[in-house]
N, C-alpha and C. Protein backbone atom coordinates (compact mmCIF):
# COMPACT_ATOMS: atom_id res chain seq x y z
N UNK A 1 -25.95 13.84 -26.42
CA UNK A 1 -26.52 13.08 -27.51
C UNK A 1 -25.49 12.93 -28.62
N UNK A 2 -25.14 11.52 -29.00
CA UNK A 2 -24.47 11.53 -30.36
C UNK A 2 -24.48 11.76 -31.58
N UNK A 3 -23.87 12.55 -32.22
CA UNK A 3 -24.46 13.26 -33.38
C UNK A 3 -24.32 11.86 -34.38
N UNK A 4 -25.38 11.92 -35.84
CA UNK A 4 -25.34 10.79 -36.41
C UNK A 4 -24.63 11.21 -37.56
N UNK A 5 -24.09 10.38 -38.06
CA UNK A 5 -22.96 10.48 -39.30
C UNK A 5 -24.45 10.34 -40.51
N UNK A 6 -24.71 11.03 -41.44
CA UNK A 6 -25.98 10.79 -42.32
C UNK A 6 -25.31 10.51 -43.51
N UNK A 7 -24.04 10.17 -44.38
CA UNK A 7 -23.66 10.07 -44.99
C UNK A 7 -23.78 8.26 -44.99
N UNK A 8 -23.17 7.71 -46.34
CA UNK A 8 -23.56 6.52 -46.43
C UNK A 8 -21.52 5.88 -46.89
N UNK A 9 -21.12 5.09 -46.48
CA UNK A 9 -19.61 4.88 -46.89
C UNK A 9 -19.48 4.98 -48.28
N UNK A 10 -18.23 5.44 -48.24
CA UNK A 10 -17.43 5.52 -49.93
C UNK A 10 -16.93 4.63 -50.39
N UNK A 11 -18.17 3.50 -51.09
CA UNK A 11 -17.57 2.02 -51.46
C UNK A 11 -16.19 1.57 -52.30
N UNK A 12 -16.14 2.93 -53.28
CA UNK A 12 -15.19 2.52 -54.24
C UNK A 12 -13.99 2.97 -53.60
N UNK A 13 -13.48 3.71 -52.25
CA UNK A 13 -12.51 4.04 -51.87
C UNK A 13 -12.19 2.39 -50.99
N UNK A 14 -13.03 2.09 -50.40
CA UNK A 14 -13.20 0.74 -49.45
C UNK A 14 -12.84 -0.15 -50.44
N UNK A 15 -13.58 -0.24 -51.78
CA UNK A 15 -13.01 -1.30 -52.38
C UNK A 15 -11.24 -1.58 -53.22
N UNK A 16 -10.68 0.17 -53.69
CA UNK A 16 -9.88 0.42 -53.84
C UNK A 16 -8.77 0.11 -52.84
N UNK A 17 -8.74 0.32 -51.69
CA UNK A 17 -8.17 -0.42 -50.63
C UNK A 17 -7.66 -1.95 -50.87
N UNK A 18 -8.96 -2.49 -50.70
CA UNK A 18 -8.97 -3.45 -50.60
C UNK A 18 -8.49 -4.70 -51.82
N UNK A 19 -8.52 -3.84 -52.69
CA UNK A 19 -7.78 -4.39 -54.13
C UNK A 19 -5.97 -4.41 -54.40
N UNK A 20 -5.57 -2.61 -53.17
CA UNK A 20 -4.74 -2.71 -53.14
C UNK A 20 -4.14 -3.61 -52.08
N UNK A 21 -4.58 -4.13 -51.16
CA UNK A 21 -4.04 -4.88 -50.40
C UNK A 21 -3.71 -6.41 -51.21
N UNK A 22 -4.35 -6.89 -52.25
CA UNK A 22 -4.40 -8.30 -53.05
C UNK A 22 -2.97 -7.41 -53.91
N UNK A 23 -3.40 -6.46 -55.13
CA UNK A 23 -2.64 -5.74 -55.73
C UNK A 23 -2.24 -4.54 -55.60
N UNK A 24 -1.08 -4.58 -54.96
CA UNK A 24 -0.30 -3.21 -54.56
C UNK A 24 0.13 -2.71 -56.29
N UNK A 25 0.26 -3.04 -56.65
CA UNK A 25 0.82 -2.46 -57.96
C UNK A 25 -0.20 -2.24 -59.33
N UNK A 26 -1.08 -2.41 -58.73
CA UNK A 26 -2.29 -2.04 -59.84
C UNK A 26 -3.11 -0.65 -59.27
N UNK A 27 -2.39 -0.27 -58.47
CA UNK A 27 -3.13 0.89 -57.66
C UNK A 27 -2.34 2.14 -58.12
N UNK A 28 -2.68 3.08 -58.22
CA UNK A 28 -2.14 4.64 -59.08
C UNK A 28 -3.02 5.59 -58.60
N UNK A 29 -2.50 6.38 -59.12
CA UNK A 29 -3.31 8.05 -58.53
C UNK A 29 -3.49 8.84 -59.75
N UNK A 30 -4.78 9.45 -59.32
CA UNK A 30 -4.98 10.08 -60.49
C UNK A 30 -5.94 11.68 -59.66
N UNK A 31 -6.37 12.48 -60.02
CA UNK A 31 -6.87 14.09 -59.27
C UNK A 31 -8.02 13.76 -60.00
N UNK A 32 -9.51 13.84 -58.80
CA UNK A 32 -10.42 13.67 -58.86
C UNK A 32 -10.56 15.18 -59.22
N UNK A 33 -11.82 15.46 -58.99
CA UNK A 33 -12.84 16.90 -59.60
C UNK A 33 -12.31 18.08 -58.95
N UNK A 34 -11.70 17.71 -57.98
CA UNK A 34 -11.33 19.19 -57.17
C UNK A 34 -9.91 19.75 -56.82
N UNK A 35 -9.64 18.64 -58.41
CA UNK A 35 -7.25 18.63 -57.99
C UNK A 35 -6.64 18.07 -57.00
N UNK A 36 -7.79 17.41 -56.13
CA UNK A 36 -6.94 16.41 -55.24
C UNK A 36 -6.28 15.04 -55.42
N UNK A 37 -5.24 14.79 -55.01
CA UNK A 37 -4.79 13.42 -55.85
C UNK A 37 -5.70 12.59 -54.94
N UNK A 38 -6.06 11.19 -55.73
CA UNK A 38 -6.47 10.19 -54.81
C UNK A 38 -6.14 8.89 -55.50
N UNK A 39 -6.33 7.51 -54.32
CA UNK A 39 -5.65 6.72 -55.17
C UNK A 39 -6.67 5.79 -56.24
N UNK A 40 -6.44 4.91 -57.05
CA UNK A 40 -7.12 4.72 -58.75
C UNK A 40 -6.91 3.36 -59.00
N UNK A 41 -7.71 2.82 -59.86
CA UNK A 41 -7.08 1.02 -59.83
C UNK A 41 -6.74 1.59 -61.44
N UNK A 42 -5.18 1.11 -61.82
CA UNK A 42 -4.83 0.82 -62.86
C UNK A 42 -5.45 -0.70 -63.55
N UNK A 43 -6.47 -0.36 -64.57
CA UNK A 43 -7.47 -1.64 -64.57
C UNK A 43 -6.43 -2.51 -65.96
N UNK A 44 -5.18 -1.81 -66.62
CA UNK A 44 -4.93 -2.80 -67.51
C UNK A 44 -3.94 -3.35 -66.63
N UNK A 45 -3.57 -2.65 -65.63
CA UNK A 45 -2.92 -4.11 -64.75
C UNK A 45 -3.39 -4.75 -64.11
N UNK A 46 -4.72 -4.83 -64.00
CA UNK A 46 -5.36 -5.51 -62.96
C UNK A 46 -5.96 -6.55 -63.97
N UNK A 47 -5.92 -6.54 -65.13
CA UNK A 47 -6.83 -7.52 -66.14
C UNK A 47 -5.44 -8.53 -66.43
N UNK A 48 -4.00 -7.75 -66.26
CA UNK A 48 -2.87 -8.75 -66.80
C UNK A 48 -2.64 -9.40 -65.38
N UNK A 49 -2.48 -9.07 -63.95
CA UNK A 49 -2.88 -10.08 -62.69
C UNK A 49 -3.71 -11.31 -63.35
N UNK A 50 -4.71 -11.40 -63.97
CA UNK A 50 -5.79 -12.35 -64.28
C UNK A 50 -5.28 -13.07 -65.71
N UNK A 51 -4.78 -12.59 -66.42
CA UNK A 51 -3.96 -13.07 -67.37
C UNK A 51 -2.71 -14.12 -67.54
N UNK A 52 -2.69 -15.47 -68.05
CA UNK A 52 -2.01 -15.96 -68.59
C UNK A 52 -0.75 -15.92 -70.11
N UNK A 53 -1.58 -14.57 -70.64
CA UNK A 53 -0.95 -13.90 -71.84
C UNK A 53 -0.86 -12.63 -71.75
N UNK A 54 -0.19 -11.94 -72.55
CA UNK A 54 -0.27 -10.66 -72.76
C UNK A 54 -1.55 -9.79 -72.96
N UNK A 55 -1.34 -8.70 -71.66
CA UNK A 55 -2.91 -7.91 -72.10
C UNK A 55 -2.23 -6.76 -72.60
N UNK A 56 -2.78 -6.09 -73.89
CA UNK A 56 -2.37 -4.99 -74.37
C UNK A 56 -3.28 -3.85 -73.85
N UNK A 57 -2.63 -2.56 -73.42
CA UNK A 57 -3.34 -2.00 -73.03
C UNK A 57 -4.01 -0.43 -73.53
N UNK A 58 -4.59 -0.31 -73.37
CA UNK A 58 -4.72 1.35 -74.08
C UNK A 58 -4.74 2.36 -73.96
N UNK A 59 -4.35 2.75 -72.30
CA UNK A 59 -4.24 3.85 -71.86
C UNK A 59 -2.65 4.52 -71.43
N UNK A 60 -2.24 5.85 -72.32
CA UNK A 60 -0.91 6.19 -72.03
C UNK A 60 -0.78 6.80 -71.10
N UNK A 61 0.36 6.58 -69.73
CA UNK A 61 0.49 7.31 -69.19
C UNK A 61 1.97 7.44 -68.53
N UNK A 62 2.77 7.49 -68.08
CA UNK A 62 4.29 7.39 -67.58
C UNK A 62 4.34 6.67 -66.73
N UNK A 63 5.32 5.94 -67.26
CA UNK A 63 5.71 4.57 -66.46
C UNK A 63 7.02 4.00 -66.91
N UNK A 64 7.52 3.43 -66.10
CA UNK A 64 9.20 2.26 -66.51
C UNK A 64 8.84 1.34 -67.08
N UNK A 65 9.59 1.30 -68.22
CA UNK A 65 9.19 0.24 -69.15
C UNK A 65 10.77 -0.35 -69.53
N UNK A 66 11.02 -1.55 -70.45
CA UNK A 66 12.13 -2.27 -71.01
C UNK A 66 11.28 -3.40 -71.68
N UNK A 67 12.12 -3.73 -72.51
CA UNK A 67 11.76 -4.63 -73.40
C UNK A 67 11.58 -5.80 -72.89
N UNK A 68 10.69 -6.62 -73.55
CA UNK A 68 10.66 -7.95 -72.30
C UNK A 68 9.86 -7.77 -70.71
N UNK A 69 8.85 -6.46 -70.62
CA UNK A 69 8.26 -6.50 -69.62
C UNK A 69 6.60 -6.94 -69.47
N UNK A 70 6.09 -6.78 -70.71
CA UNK A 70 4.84 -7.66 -70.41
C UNK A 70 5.29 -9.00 -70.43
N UNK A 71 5.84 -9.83 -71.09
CA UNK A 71 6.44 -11.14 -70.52
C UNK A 71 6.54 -11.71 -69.41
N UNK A 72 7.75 -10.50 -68.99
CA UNK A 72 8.00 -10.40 -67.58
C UNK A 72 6.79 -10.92 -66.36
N UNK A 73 5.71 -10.08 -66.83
CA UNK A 73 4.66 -9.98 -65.66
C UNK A 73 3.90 -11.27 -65.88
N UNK A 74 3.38 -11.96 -67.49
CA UNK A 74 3.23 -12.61 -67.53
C UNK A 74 4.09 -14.10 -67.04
N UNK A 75 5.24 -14.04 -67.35
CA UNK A 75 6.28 -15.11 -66.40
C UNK A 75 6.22 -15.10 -64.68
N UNK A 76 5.51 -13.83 -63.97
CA UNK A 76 5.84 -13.69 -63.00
C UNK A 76 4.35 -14.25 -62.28
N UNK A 77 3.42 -14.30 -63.19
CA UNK A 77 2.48 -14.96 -62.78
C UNK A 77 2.11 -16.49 -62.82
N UNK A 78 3.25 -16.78 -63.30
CA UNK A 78 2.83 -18.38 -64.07
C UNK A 78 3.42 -19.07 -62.78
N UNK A 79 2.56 -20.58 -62.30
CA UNK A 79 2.37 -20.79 -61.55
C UNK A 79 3.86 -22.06 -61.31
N UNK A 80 3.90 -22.23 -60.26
CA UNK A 80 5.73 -22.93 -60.15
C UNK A 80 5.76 -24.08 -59.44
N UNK A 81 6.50 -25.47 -60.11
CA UNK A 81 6.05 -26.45 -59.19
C UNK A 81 7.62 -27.19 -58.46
N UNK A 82 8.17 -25.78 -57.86
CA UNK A 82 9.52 -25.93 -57.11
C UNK A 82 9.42 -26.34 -55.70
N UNK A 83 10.36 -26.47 -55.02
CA UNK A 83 10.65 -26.87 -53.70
C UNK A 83 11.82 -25.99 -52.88
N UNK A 84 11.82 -25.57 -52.01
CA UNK A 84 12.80 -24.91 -50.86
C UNK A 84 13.46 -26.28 -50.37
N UNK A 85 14.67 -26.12 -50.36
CA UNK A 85 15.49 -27.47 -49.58
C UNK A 85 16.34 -27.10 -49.33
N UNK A 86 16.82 -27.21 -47.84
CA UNK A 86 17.77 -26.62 -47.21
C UNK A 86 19.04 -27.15 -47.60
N UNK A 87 20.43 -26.94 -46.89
CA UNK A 87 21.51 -26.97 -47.20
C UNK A 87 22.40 -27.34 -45.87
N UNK A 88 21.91 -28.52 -45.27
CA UNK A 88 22.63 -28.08 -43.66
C UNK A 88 23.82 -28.44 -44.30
N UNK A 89 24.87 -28.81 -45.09
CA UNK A 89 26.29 -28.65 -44.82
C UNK A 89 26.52 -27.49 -45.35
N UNK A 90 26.13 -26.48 -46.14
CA UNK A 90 26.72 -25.01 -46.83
C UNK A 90 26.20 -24.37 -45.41
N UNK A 91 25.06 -24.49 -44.93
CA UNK A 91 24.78 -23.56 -43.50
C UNK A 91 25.73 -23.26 -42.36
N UNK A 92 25.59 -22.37 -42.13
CA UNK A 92 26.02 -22.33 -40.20
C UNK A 92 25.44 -22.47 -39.24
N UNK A 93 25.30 -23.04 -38.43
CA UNK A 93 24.80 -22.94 -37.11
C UNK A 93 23.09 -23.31 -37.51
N UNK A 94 22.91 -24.19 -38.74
CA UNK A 94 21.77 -24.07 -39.15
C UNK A 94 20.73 -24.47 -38.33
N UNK A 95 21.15 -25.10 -36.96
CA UNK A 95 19.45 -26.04 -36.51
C UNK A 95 19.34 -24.39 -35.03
N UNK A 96 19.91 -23.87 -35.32
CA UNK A 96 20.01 -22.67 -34.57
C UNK A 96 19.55 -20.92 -34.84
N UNK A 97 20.34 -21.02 -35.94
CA UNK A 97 19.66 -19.61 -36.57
C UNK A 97 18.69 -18.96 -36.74
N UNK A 98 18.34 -18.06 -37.63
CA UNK A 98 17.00 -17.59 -37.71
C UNK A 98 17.07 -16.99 -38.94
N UNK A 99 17.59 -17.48 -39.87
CA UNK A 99 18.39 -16.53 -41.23
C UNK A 99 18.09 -17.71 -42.18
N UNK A 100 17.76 -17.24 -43.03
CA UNK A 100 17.88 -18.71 -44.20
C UNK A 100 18.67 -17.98 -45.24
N UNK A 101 19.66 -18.58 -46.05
CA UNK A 101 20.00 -18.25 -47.37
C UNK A 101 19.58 -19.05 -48.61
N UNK A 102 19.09 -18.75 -49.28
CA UNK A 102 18.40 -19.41 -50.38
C UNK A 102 19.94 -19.79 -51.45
N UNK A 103 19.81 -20.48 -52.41
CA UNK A 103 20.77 -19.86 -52.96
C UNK A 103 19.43 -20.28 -54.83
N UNK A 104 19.21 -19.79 -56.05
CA UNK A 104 18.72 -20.30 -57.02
C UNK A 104 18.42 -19.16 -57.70
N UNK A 105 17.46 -19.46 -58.68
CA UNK A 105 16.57 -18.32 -59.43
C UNK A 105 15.82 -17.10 -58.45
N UNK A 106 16.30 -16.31 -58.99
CA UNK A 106 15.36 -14.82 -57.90
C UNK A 106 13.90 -15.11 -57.58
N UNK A 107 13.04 -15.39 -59.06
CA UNK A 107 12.24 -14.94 -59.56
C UNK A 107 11.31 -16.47 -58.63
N UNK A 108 11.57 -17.48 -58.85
CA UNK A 108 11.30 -19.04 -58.12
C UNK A 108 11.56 -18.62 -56.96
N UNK A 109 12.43 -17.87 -56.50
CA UNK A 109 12.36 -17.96 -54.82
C UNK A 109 11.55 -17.15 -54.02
N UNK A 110 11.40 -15.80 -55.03
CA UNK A 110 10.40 -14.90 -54.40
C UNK A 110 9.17 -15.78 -54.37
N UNK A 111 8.71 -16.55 -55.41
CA UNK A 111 7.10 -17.16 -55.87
C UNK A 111 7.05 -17.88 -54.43
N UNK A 112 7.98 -18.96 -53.99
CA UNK A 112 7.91 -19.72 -53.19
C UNK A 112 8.04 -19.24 -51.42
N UNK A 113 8.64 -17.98 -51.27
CA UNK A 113 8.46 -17.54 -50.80
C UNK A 113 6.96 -17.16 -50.15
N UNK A 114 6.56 -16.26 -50.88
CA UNK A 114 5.35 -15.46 -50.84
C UNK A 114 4.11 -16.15 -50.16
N UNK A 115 4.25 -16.93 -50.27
CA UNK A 115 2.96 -17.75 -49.46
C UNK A 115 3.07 -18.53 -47.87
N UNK A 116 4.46 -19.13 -47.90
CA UNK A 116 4.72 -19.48 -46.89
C UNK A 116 5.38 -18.53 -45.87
N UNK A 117 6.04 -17.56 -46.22
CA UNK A 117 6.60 -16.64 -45.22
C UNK A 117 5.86 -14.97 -45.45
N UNK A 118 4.65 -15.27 -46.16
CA UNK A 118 4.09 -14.09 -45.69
C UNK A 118 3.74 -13.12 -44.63
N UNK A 119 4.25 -12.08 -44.03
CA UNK A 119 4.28 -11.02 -43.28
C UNK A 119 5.51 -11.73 -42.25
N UNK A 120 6.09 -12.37 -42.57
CA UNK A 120 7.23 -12.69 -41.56
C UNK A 120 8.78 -12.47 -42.27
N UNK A 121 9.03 -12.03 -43.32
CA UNK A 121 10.21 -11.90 -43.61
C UNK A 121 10.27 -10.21 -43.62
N UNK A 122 11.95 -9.96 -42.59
CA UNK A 122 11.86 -8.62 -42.63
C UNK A 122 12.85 -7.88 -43.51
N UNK A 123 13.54 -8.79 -44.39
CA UNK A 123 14.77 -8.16 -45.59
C UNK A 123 14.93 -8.96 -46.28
N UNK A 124 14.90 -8.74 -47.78
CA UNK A 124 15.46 -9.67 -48.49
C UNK A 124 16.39 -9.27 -49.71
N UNK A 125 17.76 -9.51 -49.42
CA UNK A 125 18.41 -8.81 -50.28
C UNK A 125 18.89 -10.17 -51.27
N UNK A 126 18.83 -9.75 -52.74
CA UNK A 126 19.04 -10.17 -53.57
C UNK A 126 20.41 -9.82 -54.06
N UNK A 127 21.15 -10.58 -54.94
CA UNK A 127 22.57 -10.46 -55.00
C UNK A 127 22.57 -10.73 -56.92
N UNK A 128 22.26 -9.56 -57.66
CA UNK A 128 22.44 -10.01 -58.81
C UNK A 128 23.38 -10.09 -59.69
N UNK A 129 23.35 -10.71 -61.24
CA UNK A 129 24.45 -12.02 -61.03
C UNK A 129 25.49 -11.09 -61.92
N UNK A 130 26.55 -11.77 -62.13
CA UNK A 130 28.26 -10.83 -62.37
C UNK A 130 27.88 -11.14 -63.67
């Protein structure tokens, strides 16, 4: 006979998941009731994801910071109306390969990236500037 599981699922761990899969970087850890770490939605980054401006936030805790970084996130969300266009004379072997080199803004290529070559790019090294 199969024993029955009588417990009911742990929504906010399921949903925590699942938030981190949209936002990997709004997710943190914090030690629930019994000193175990577990993982946490950082909610003032999850309100600046949804943000067009700066969200100020109110909770201190350790983190990398520089000047120019809520901007940053805010710039990194703003939406981009670029184009990928290849280069067959700078290319090699271009109708052959399997390599693209971009050459432009980091920040525009990741955006443009991200949607069309999602789960298919396996390195992307960036070359920043002299």
């Amino acid at each position: 006979m199969e024993k029955l599981d009588l417990t009911t699922p742990h929504f906010t761990n399921e949903n925590i998941a699942k938030l981190a899969e949209l936002f990997p970087n709004c997710v943190t850890e914090k030690k629930n009731d019994k000193g175990e770490i577990e993982l946490a939605i950082d909610f003032d980054a999850l309100r600046q994801e949804f943000s067009d401006t700066i969200v100020e936030g109110q909770q201190e805790r350790y983190q990398l910071n520089w000047p120019g970084k809520r901007e940053a996130l805010v710039t990194a969300n703003t939406p981009i109306s670029k184009t990928l266009r290849p280069c067959r004379d700078e290319s090699v072997d271009f109708d052959n390969t399997k390599n693209i080199f971009i050459e432009g803004d980091n920040l525009d290529a990741l955006k443009l990236l991200q949607e069309t070559y999602l789960n298919k790019i396996k390195m992307i090294y960036i070359d920043p500037p002299l």
